[in-house]
C-alpha atoms as a PDB file:
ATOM      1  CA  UNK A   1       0.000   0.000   0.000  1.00  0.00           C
ATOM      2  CA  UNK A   2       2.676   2.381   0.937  1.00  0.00           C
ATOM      3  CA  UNK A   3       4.550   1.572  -2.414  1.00  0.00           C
ATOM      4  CA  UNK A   4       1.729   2.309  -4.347  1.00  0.00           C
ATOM      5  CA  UNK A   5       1.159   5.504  -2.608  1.00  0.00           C
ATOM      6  CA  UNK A   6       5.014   6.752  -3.016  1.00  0.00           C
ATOM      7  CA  UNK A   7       4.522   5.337  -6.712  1.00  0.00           C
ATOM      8  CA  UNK A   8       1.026   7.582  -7.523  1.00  0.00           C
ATOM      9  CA  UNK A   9       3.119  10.379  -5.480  1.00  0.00           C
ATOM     10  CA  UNK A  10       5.945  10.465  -8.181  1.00  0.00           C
ATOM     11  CA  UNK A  11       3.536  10.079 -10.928  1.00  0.00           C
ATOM     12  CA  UNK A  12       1.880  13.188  -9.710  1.00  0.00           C
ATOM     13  CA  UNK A  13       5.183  14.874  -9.724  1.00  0.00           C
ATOM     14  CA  UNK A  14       6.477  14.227 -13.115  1.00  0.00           C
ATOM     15  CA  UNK A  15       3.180  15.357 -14.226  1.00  0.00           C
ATOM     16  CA  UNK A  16       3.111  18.572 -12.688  1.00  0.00           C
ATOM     17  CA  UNK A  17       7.076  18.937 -14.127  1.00  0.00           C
ATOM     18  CA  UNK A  18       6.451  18.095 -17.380  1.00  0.00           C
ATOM     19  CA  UNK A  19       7.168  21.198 -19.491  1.00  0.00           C
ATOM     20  CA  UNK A  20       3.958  22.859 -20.879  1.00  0.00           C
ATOM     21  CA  UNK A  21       4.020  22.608 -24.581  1.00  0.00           C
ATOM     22  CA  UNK A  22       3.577  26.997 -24.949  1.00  0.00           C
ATOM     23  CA  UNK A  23       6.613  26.765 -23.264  1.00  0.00           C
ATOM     24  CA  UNK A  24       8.426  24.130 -25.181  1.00  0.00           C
ATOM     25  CA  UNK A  25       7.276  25.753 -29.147  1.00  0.00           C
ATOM     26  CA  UNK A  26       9.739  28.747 -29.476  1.00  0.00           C
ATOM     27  CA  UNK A  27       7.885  32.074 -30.669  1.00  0.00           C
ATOM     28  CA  UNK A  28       4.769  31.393 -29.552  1.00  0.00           C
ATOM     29  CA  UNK A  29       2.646  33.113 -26.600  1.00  0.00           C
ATOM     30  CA  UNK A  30       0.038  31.644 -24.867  1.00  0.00           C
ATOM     31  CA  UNK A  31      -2.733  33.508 -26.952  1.00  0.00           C
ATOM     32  CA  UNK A  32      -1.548  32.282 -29.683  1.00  0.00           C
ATOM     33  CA  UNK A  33       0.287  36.028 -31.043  1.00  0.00           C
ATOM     34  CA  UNK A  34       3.296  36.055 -31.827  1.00  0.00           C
ATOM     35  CA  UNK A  35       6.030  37.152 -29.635  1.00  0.00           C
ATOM     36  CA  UNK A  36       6.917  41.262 -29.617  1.00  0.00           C
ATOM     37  CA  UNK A  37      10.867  41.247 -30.447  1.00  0.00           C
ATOM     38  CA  UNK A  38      12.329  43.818 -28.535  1.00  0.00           C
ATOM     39  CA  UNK A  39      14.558  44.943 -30.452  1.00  0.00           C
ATOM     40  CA  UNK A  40      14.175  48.165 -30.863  1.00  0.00           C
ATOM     41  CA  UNK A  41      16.151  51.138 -29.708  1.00  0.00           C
ATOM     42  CA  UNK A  42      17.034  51.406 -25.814  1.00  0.00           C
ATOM     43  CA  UNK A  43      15.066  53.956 -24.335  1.00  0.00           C
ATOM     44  CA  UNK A  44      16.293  55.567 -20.506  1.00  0.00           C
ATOM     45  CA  UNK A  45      13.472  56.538 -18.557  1.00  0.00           C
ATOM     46  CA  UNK A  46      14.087  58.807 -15.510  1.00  0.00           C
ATOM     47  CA  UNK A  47      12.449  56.985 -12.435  1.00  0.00           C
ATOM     48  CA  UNK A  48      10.237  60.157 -11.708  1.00  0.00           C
ATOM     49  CA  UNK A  49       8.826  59.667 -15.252  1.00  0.00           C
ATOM     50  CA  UNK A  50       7.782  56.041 -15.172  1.00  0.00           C
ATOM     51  CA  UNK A  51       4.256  56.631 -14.571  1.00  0.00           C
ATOM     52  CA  UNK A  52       1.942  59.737 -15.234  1.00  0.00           C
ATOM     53  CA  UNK A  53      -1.456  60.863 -14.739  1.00  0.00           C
ATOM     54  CA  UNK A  54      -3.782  61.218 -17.401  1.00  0.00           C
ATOM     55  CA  UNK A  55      -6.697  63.817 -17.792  1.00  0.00           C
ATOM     56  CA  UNK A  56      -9.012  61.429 -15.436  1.00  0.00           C
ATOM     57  CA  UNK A  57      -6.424  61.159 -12.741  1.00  0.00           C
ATOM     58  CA  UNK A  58      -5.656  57.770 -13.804  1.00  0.00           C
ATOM     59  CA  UNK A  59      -2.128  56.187 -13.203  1.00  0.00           C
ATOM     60  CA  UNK A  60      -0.448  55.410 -16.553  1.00  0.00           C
ATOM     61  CA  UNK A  61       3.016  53.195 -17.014  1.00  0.00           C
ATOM     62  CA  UNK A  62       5.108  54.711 -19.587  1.00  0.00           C
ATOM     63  CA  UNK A  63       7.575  51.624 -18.579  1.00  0.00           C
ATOM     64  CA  UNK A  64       4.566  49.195 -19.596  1.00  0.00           C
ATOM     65  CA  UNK A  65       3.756  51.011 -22.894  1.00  0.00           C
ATOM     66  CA  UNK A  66       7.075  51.575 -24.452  1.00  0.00           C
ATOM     67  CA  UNK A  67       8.049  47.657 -23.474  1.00  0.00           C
ATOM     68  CA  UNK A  68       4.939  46.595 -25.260  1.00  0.00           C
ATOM     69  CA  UNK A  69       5.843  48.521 -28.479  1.00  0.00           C
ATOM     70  CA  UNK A  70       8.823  46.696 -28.421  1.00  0.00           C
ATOM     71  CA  UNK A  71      11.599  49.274 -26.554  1.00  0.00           C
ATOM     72  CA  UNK A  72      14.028  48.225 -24.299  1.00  0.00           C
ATOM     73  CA  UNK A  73      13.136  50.258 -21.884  1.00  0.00           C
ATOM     74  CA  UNK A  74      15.566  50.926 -18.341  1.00  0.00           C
ATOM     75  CA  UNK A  75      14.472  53.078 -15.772  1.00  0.00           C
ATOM     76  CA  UNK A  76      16.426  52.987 -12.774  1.00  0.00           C
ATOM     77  CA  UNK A  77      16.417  55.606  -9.847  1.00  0.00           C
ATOM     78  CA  UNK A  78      19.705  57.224 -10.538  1.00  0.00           C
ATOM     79  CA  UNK A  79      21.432  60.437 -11.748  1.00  0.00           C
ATOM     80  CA  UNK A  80      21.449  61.330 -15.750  1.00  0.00           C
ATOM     81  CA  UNK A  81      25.460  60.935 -16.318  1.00  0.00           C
ATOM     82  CA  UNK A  82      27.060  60.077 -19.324  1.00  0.00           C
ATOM     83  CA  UNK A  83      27.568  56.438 -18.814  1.00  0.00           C
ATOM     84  CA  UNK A  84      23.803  56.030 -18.133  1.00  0.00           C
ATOM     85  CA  UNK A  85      22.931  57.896 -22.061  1.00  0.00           C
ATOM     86  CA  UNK A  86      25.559  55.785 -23.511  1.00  0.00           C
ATOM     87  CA  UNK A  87      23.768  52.868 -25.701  1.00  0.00           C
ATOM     88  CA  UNK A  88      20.607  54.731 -25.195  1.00  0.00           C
ATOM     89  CA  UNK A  89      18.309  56.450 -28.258  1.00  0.00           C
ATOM     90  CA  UNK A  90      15.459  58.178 -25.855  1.00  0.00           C
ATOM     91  CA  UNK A  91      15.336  59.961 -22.741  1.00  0.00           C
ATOM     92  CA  UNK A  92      12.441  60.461 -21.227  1.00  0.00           C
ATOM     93  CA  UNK A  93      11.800  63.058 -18.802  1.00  0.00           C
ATOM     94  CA  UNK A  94       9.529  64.697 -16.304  1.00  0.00           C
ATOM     95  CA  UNK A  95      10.460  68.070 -16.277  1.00  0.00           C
ATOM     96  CA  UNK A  96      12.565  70.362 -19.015  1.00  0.00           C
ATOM     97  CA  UNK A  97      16.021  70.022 -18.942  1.00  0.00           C
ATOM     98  CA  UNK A  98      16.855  72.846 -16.842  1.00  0.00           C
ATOM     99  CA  UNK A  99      15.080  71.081 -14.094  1.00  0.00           C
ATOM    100  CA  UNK A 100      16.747  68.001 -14.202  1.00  0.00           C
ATOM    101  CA  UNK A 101      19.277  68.946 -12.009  1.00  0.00           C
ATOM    102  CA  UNK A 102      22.075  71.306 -11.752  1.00  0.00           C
ATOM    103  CA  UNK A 103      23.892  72.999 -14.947  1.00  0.00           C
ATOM    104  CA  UNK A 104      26.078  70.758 -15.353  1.00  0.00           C
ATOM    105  CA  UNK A 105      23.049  68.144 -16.338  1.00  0.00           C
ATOM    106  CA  UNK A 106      21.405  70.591 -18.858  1.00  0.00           C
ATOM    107  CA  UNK A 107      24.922  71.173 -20.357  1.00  0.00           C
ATOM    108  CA  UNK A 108      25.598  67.227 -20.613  1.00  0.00           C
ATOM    109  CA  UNK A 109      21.740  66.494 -21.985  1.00  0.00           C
ATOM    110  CA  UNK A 110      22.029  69.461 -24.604  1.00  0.00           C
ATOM    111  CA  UNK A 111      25.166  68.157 -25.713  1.00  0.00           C
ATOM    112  CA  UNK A 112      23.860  64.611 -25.917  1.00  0.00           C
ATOM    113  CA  UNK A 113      20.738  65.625 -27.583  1.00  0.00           C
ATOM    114  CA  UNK A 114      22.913  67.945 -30.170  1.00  0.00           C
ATOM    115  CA  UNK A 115      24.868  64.761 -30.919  1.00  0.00           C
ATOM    116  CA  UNK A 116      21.887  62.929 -32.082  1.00  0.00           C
ATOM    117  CA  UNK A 117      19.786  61.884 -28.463  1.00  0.00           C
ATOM    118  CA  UNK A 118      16.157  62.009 -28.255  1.00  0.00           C
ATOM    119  CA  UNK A 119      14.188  63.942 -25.751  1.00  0.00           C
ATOM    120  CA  UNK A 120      10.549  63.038 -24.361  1.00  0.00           C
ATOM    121  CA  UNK A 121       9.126  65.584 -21.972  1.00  0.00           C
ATOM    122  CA  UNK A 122       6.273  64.172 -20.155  1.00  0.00           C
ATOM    123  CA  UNK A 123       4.710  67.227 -18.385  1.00  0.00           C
ATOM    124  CA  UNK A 124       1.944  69.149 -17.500  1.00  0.00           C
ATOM    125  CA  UNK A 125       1.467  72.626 -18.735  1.00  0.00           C
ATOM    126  CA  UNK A 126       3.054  71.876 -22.075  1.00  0.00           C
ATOM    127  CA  UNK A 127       1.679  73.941 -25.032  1.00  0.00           C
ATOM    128  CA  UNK A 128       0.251  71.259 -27.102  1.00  0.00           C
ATOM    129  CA  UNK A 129       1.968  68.562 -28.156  1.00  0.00           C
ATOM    130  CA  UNK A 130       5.249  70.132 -29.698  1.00  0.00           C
ATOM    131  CA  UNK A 131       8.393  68.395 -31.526  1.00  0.00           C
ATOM    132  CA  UNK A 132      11.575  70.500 -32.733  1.00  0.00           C
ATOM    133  CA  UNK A 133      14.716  69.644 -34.067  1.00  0.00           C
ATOM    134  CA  UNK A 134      17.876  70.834 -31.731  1.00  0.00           C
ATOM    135  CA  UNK A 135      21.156  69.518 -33.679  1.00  0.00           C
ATOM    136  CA  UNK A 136      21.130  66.451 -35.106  1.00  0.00           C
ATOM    137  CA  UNK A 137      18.365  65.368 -32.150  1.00  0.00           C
ATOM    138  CA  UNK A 138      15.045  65.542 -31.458  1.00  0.00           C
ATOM    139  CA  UNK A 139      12.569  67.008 -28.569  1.00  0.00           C
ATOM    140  CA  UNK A 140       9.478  66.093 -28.023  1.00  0.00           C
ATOM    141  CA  UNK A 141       7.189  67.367 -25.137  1.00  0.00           C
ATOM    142  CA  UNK A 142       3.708  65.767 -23.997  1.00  0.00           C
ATOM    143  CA  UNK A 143       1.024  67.240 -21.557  1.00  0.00           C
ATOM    144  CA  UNK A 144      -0.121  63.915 -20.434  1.00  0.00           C
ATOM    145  CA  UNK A 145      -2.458  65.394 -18.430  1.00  0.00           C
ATOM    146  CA  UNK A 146      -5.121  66.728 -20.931  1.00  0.00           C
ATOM    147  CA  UNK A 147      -5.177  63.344 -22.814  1.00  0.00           C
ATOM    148  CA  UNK A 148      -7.569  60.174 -22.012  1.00  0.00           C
ATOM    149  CA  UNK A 149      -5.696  57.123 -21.577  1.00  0.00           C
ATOM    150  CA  UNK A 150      -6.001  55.797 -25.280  1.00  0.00           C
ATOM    151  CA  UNK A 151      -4.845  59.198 -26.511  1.00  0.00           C
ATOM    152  CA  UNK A 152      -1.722  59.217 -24.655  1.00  0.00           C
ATOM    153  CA  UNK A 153      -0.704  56.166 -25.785  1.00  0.00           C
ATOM    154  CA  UNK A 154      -1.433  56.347 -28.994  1.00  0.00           C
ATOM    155  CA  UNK A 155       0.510  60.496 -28.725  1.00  0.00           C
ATOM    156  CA  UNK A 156       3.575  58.816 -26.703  1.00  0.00           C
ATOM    157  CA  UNK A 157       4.167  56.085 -29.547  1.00  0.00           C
ATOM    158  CA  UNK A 158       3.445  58.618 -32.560  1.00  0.00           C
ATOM    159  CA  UNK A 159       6.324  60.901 -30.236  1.00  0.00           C
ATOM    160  CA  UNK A 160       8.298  57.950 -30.234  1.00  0.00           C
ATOM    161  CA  UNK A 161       8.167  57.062 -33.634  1.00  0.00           C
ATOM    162  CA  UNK A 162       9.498  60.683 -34.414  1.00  0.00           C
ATOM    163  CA  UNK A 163      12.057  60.781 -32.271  1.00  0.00           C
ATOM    164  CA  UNK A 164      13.737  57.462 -33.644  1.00  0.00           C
ATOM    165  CA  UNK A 165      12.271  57.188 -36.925  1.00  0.00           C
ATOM    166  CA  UNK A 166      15.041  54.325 -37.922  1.00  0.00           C
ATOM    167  CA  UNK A 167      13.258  52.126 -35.076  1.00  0.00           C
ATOM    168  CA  UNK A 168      14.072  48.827 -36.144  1.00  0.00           C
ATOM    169  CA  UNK A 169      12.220  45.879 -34.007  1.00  0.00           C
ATOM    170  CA  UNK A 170       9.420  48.328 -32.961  1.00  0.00           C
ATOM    171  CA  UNK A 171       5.652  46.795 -32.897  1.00  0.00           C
ATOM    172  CA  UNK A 172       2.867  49.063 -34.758  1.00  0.00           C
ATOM    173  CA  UNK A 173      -0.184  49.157 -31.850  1.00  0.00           C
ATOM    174  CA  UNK A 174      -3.275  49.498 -32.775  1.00  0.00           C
ATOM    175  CA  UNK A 175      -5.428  50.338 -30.243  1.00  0.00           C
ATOM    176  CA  UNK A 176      -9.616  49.003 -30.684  1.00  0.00           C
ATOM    177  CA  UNK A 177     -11.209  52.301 -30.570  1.00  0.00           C
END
């Protein structure tokens, strides 16, 4: 009886073990989509910009959005310094630049912008939704706040589709209106 027992009990085990077959079929998802490849360019968001509030108060994750687009996305709750823009394609921001910290951080962002960086303001009070060229860079700035949720994220992709037009890896959204 007891060998029976300690037999069904190892039966039970391999079962639950046994690799599910989503899991062992590379490229595949569990609804049956096909994997995002995120390949696209790195994009550094500042930690106080990872989420924002939308015109109905509602938390949004910029982290969230950009990763399901297909970014490689790294926010971590550290100073902008050169080492932490190298590699990356975006920076996205809470505040303007002057903000961000003392002048020696505008001077280092400006630079890094007029070397070809990417700028994403995420702010409230922003004139409209405005883009500019500043060397061979781009700036982008957002009011997040006068937007519904669907708006936002379909603004914050068209943004980041400007700033990094050669976005190679990048996921089209559409969004069921």
């Amino acid at each position: 009886m007891i060998a029976l027992g300690v037999g069904l009990s190892l039966a039970g085990v391999a079962m639950v073990c046994r690799p599910m077959p989503a899991i062992l079929a590379p490229g595949r998802t569990s609804n049956g989509d096909p994997p995002v490849e995120r390949r696209g360019p790195r994009v550094f968001v500042e930690f106080r910009a990872t989420h924002v509030r939308d015109r109905d108060r509602q938390q949004l994750s910029v982290n969230s959005v950009l990763h399901g687009a297909g970014y490689r996305v790294r926010a971590r709750p550290e100073f902008i310094t050169r080492d932490g823009l190298e590699g990356n394609r975006v920076l996205v921001v809470d505040r303007s630049v002057d903000a961000l910290g003392d002048w020696r951080t505008a001077a280092l962002v400006n630079r890094w912008i007029d070397d070809g960086g990417a700028l994403l303001i995420l702010a409230s009070g922003q004139p409209g939704p405005a883009r500019v060229r500043q060397g061979a860079g781009r700036v982008a700035a957002l009011d997040p706040t006068v937007l519904t949720a669907r708006a936002f994220i379909m603004d914050l992709l068209d943004a980041m589709r400007w700033l990094e037009p050669s976005a190679v890896g990048v996921a089209e959204v559409n969004i069921p209106r």
